[in-house]
Every structure is written in structure tokens, then in C-alpha cells.
C-alpha atoms as a PDB file:
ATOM      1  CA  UNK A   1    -120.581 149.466 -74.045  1.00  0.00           C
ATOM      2  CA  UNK A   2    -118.850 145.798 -74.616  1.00  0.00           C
ATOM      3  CA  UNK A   3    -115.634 147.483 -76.335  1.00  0.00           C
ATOM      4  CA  UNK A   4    -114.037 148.833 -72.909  1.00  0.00           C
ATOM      5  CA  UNK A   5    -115.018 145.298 -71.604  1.00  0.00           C
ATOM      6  CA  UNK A   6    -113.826 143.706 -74.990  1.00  0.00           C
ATOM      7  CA  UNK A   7    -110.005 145.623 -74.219  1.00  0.00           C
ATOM      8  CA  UNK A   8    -110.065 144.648 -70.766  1.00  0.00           C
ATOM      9  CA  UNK A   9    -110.807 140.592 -71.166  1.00  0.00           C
ATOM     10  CA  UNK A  10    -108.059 140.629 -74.323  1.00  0.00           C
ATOM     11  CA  UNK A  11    -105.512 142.363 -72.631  1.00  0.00           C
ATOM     12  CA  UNK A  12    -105.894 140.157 -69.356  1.00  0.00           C
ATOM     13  CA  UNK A  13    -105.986 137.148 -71.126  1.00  0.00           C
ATOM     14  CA  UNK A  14    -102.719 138.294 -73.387  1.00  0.00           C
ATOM     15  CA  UNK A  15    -100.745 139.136 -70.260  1.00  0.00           C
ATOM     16  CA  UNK A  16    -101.618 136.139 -68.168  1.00  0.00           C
ATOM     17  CA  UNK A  17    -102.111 133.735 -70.221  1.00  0.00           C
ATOM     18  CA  UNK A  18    -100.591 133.392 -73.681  1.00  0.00           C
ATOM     19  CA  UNK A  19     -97.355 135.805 -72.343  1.00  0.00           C
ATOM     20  CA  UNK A  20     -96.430 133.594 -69.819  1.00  0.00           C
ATOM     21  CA  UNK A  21     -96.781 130.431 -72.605  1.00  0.00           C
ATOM     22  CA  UNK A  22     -94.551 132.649 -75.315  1.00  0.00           C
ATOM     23  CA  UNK A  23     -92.120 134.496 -72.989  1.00  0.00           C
ATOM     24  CA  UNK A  24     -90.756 131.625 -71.420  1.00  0.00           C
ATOM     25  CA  UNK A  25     -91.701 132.947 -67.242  1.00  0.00           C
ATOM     26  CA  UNK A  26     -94.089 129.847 -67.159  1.00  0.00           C
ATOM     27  CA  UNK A  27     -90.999 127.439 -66.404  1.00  0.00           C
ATOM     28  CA  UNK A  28     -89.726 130.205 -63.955  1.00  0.00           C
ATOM     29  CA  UNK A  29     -92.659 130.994 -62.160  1.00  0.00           C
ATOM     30  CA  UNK A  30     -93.116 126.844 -61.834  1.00  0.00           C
ATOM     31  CA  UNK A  31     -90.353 126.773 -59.738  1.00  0.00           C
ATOM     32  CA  UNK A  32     -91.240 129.270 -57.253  1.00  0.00           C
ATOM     33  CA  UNK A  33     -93.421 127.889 -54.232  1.00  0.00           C
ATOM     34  CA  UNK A  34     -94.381 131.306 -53.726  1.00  0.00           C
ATOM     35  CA  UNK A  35     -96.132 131.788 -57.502  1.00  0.00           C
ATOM     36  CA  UNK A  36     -99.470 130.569 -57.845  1.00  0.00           C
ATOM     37  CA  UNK A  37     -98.119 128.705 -60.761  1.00  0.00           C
ATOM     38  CA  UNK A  38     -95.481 127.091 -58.450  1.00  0.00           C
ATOM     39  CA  UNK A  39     -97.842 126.574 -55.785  1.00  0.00           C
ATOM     40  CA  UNK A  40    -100.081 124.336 -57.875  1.00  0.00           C
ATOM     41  CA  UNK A  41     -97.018 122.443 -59.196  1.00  0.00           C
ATOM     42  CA  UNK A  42     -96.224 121.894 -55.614  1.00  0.00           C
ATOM     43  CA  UNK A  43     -99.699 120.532 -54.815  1.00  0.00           C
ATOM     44  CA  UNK A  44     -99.879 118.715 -58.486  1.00  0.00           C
ATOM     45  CA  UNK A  45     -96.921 116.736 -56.989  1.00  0.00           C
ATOM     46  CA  UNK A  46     -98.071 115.587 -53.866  1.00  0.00           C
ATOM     47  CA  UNK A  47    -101.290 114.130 -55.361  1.00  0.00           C
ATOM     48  CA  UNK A  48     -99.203 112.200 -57.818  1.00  0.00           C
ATOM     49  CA  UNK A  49     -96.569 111.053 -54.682  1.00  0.00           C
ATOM     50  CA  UNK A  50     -99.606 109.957 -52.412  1.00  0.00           C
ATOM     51  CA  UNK A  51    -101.302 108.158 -55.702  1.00  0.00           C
ATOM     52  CA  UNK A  52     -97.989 106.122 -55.793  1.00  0.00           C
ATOM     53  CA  UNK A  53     -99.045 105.051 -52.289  1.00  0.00           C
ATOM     54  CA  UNK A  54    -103.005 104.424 -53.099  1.00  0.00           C
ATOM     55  CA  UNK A  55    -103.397 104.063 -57.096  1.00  0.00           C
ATOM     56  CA  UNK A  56    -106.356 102.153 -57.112  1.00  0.00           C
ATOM     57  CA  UNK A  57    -108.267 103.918 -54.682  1.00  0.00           C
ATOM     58  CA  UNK A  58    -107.306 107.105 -54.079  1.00  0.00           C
ATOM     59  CA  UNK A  59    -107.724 108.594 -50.424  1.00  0.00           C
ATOM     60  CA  UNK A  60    -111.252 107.307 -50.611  1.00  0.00           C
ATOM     61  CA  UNK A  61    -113.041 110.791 -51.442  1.00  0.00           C
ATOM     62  CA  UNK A  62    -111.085 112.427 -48.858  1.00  0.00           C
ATOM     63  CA  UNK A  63    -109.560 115.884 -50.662  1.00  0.00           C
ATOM     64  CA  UNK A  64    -106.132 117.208 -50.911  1.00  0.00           C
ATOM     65  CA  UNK A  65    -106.377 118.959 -47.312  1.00  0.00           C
ATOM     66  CA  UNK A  66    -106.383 115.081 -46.134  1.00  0.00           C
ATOM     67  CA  UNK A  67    -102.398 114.991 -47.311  1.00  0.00           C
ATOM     68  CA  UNK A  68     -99.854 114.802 -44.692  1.00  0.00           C
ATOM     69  CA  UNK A  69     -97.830 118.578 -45.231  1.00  0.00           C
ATOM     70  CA  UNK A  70    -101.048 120.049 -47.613  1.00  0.00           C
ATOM     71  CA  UNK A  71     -99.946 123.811 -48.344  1.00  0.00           C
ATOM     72  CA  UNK A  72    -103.874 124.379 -49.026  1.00  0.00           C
ATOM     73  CA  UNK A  73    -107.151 123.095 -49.061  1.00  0.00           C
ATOM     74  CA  UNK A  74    -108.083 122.472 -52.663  1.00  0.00           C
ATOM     75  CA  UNK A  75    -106.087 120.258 -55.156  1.00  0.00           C
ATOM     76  CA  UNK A  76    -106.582 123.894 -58.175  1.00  0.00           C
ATOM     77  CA  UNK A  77    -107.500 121.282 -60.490  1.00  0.00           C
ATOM     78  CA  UNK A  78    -110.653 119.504 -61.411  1.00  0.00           C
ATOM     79  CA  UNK A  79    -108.894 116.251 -62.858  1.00  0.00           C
ATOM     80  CA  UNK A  80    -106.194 116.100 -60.132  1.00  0.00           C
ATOM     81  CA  UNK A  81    -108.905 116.002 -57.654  1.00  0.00           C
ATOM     82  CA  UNK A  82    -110.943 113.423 -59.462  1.00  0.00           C
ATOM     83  CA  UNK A  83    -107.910 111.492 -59.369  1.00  0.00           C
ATOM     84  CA  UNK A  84    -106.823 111.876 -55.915  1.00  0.00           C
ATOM     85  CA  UNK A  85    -110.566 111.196 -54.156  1.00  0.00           C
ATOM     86  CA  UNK A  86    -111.433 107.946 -56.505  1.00  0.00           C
ATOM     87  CA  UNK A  87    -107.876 106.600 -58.200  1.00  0.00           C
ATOM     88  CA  UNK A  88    -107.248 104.631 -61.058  1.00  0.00           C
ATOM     89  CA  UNK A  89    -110.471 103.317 -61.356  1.00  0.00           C
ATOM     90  CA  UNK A  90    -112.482 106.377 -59.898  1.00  0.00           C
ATOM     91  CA  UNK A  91    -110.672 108.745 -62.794  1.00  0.00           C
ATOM     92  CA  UNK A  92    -110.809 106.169 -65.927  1.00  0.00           C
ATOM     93  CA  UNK A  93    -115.007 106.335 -65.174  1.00  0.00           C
ATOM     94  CA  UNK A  94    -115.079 110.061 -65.114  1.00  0.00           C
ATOM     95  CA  UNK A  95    -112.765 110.513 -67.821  1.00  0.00           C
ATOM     96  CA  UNK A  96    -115.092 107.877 -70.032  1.00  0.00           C
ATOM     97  CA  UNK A  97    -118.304 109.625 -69.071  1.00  0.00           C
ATOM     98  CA  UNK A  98    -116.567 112.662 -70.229  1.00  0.00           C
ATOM     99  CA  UNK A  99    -116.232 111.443 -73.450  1.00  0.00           C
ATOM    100  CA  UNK A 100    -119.442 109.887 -74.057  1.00  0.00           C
ATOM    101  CA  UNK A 101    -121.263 112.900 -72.508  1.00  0.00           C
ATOM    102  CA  UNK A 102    -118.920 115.370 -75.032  1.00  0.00           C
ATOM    103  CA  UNK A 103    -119.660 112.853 -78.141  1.00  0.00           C
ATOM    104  CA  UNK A 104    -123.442 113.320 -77.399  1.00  0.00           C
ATOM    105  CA  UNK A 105    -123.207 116.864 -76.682  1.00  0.00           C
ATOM    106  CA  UNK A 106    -121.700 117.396 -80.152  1.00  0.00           C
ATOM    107  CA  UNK A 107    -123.525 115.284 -81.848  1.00  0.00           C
ATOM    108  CA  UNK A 108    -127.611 116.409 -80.748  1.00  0.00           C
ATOM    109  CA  UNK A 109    -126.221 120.302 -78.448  1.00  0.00           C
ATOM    110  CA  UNK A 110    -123.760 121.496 -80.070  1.00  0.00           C
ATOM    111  CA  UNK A 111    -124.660 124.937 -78.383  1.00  0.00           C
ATOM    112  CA  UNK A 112    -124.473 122.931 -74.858  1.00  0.00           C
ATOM    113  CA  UNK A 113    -121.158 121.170 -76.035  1.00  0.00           C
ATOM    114  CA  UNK A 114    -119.003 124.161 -76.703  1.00  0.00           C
ATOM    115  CA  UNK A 115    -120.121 125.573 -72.779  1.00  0.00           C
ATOM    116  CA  UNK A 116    -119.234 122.218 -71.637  1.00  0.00           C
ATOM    117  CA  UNK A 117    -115.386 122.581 -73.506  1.00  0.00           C
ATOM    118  CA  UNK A 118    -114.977 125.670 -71.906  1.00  0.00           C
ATOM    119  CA  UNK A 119    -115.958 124.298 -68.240  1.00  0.00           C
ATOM    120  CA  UNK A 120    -113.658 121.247 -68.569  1.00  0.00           C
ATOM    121  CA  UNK A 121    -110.925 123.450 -69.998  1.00  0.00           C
ATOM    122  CA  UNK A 122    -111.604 125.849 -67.196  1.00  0.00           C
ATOM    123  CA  UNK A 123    -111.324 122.727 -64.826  1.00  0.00           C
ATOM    124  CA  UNK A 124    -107.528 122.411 -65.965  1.00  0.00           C
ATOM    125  CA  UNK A 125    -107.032 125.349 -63.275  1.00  0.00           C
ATOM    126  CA  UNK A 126    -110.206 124.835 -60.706  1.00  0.00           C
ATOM    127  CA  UNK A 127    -112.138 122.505 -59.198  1.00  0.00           C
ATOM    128  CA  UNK A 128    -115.770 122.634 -61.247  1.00  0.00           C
ATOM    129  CA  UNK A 129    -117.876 119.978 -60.627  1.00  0.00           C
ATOM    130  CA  UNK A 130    -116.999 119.564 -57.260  1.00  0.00           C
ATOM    131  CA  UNK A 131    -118.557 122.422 -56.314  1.00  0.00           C
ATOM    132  CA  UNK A 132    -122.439 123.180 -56.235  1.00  0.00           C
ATOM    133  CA  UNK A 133    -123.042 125.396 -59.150  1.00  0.00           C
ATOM    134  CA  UNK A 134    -120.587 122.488 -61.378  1.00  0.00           C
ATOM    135  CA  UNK A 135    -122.400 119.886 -59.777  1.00  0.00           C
ATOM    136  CA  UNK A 136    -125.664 121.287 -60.998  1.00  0.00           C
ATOM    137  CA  UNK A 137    -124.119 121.674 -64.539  1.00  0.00           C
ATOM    138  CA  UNK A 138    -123.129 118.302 -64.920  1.00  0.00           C
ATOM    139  CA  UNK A 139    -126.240 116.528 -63.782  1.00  0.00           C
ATOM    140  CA  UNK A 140    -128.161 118.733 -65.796  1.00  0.00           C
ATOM    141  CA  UNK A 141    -125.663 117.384 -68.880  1.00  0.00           C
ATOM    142  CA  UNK A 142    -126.127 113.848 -67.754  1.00  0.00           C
ATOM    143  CA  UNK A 143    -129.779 114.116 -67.682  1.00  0.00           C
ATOM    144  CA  UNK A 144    -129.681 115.285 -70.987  1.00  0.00           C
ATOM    145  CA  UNK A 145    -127.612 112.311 -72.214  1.00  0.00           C
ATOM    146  CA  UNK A 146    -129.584 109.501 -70.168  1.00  0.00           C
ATOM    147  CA  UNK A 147    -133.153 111.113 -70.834  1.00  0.00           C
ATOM    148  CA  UNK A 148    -132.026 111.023 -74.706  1.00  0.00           C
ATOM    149  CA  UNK A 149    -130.406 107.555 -74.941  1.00  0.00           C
ATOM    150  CA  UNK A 150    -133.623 105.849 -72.716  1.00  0.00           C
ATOM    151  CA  UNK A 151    -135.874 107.478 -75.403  1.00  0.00           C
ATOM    152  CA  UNK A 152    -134.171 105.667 -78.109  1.00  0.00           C
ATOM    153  CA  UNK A 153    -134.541 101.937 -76.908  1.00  0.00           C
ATOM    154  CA  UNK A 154    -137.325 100.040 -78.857  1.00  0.00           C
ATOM    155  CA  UNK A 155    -140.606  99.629 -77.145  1.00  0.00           C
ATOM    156  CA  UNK A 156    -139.980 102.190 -74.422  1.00  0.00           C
ATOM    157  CA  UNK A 157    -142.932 103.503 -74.194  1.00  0.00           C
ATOM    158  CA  UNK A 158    -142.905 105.070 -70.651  1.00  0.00           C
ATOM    159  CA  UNK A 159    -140.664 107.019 -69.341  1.00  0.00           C
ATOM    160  CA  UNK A 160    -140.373 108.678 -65.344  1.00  0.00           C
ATOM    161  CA  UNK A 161    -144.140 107.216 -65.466  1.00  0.00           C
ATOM    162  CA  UNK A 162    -144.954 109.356 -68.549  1.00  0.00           C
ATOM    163  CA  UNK A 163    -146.670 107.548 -71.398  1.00  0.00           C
ATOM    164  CA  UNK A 164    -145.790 108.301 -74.776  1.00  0.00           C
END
């Protein structure tokens, strides 16, 4: 039953994905507004041009539809978006918690840390945290981490109001 599924994924994948990296299309389809490559190029841009504006702050949480001449309502990018709503400052905290949440993942999860690549690699092309389901994810990943480090300092002996 997974083979016809198995054919399906690995010819999609092939096609839109790793041909458009080999053939050499990605650099043409960039430069068409009308692609969905180009388009997110296009919107890519503006973020950068307003964060030359704003780099510390961002817009202040406000999304891409918030841009003077937006083509669309999302930013198609989790880090982009990060970046545009918080800034400089906003995006180097993310980005750190990122890093410590991965390192602890792979260290004590490694099950949890290899669905966690795959969402921030997915995030490269969507928004994932932002939205509910992401937002859920990541809590629940952070909860982990903080639940795990607090158990670890000497002489904690309650924790949430739980005696241990």
C-alpha cells in the first residue's frame, strides 16, 4: 500500500525540488514575479528594504501585509517573518533559542530533534510557528527544554508545586 505513495512523494520531490536546484530553472523562475519562486523573491526583498528602514525593531509585530505595495499577506518564510515583526534584536533571540532548544533536543530527544529539523527546514518556505498548530509544537519543545533544565538545579526540590 505505501509503494504507490512511496513513487508519488519521490517523483514530486525530484521534479520540484532537486530539478529545479540541478537544471538551472531556479535562477529563471526567480526572476519571474509571476512564479511562486519569483513571487517570494519579490516579497524576500521588501522585508529586507523596509528592515533597512527599522533594523532594530522591525514593524513592531505587524506582518508583511503591513508593507506599503505588499503583493500578499504572508512573508512564505518562517525566518523572514521573525525578522520583519521583531528586528535585529527580535531575530538574534529566536535564532539563539533555536539553537539551544536543537542542542537539547539532540542531546536527551533525539527522536523529537530530527521532527524539529524537518519543521525549521520546512519553515525555509512557510510560516510554522506563527501559526496555531507550530505554535503548539514549539511550546510543547520549550516545555520540554525548561521542565528538563529546572530539574537539574541543586536543591530544587519542587517543581509547578509538585514535591519530589
Amino acid at each position: 500500500m505505501i509503494y504507490p505513495s512511496l513513487f508519488v512523494f519521490t517523483k514530486f520531490y525530484t521534479d520540484r525540488l532537486f530539478g529545479l536546484l540541478f537544471s538551472g530553472n531556479l535562477f529563471k523562475l526567480l526572476s519571474l514575479s509571476n512564479s511562486s519562486e519569483g513571487l517570494r523573491f519579490i516579497i524576500w526583498n521588501d522585508i529586507l528594504s523596509y528592515l533597512g528602514n527599522n533594523p532594530i525593531f522591525g514593524s513592531l509585530y505587524l506582518g508583511y501585509w503591513s508593507l506599503p505595495g505588499a503583493v500578499t499577506g504572508s512573508s512564505h518564510n518562517q525566518y523572514f517573518d521573525v525578522l520583519l515583526k521583531s528586528g535585529a534584536i527580535g531575530f538574534i533571540l529566536y535564532i539563539t533559542c533555536l539553537v539551544f532548544l536543537s542542542k537539547f533536543l539532540f542531546k536527551y530527544w533525539q527522536n523529537y530533534f530530527w521532527g524539529f529539523i524537518s519543521i525549521l527546514v520546512y519553515g525555509v518556505f512557510h510560516e510554522t510557528f506563527k501559526e496555531s498548530q507550530g505554535a503548539f509544537i514549539i511550546a510543547f519543545m520549550i516545555g520540554l527544554y525548561s521542565s528538563s533544565t529546572l530539574s537539574l538545579i541543586p536543591g530544587n526540590y519542587q517543581l509547578f508545586g509538585i514535591t519530589k
